[in-house]
Protein backbone atom coordinates (compact mmCIF):
# COMPACT_ATOMS: atom_id res chain seq x y z
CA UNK A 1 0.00 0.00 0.00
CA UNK A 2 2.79 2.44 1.01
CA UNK A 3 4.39 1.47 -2.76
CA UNK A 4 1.14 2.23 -4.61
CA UNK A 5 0.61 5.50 -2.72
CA UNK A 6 4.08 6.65 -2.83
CA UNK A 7 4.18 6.09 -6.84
CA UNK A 8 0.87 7.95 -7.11
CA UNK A 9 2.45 10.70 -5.37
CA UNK A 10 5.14 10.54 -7.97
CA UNK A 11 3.07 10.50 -10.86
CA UNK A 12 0.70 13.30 -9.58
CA UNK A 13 3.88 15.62 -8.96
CA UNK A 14 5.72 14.69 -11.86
CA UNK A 15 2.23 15.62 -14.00
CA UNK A 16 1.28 18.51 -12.02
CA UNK A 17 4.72 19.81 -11.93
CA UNK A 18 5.59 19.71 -15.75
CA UNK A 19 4.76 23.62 -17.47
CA UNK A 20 3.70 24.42 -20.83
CA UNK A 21 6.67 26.84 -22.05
CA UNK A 22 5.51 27.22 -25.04
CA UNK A 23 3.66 30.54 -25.00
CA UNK A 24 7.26 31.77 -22.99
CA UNK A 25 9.04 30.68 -26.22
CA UNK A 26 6.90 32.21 -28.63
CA UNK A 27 7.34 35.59 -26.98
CA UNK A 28 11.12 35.27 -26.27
CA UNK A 29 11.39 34.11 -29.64
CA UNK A 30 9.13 37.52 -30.63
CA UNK A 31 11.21 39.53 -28.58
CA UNK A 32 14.29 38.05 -30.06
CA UNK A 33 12.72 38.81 -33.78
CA UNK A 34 12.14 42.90 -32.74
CA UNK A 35 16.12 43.17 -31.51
CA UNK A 36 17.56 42.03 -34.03
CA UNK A 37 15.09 44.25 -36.17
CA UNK A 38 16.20 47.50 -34.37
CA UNK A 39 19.42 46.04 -34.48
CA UNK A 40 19.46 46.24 -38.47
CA UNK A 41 17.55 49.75 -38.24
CA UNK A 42 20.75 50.65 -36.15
CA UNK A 43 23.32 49.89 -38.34
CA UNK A 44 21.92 51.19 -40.85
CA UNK A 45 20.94 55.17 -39.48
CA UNK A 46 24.74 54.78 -38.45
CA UNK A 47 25.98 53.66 -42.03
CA UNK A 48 23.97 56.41 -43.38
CA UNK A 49 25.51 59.23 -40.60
CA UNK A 50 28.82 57.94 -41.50
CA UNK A 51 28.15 58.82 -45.33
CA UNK A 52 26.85 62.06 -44.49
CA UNK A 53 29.54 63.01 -42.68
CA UNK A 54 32.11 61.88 -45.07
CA UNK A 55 29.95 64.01 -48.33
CA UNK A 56 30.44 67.21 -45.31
CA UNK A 57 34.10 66.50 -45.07
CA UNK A 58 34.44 66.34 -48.94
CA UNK A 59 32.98 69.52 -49.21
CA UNK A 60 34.77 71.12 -46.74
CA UNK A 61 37.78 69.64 -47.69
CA UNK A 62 36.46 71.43 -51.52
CA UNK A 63 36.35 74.61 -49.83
CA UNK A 64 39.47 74.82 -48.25
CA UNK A 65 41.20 74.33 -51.46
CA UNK A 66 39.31 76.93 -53.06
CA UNK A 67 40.05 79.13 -50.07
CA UNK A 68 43.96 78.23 -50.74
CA UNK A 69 43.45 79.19 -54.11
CA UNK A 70 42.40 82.55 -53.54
CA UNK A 71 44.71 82.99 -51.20
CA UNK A 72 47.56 82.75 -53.46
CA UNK A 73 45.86 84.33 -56.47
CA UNK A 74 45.67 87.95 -53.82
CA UNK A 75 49.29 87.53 -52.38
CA UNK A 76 50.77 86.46 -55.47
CA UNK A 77 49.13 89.87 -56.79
CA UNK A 78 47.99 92.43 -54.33
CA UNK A 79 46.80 94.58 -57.19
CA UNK A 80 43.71 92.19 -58.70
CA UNK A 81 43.38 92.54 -62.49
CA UNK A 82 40.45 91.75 -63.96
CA UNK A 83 41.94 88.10 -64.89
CA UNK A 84 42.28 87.42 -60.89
CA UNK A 85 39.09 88.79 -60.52
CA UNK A 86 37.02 86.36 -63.05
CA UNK A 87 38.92 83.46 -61.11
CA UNK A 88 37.62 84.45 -57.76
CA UNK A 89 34.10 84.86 -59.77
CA UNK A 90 34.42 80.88 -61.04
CA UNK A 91 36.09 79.74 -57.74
CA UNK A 92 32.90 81.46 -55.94
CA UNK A 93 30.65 79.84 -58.68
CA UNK A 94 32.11 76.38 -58.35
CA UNK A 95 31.84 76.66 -54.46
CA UNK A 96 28.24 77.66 -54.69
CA UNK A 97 27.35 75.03 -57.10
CA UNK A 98 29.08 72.19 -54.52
CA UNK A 99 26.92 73.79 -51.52
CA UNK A 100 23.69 73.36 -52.86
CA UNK A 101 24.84 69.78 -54.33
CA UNK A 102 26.00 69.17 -50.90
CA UNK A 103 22.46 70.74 -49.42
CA UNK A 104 19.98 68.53 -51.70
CA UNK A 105 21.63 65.28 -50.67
């Protein structure tokens, strides 16, 4: 008698005692899905950041050598002739043109 109720006890705690995970899976597994989502989203605002940054640093990088440019062009010739002066007109044209390039993207 003490063998029949102690295995009943057993069976009724092993039965009682298992859990249905499953709905705990589904929603780790959910969770799981949205991080590696926002993960993706992540890399990708910084991929685009790190291409905007490097277009700025073109441009600027435009600009200083135009700057240069005219630097040279007035000490090279304090008095500006009307040659200088159409250079600094296309250099200022050119720089313009690269700004609103730069702008739209």
């Amino acid at each position: 008698m003490k063998k029949l109720i102690l295995g009943a006890s057993i069976i009724c705690s092993v039965f009682f005692s298992c859990k249905d995970y499953k709905p705990e899976v589904d929603r780790l597994n959910l969770e799981r899905d949205s991080l590696i989502r926002l993960g993706g989203t992540k890399d990708s605002t910084v991929n685009s950041l790190l291409g905007d940054f490097n277009a700025i640093d073109a441009s600027l990088d435009s600009i200083n050598q135009l700057h240069t440019a005219i630097t040279l062009d007035t000490k090279s010739n304090p008095e500006m002739n009307a040659d200088v002066k159409e250079r600094i007109r296309k250099i200022l044209k050119t720089l313009t043109a690269c700004l609103k390039k730069t702008a739209n993207e």
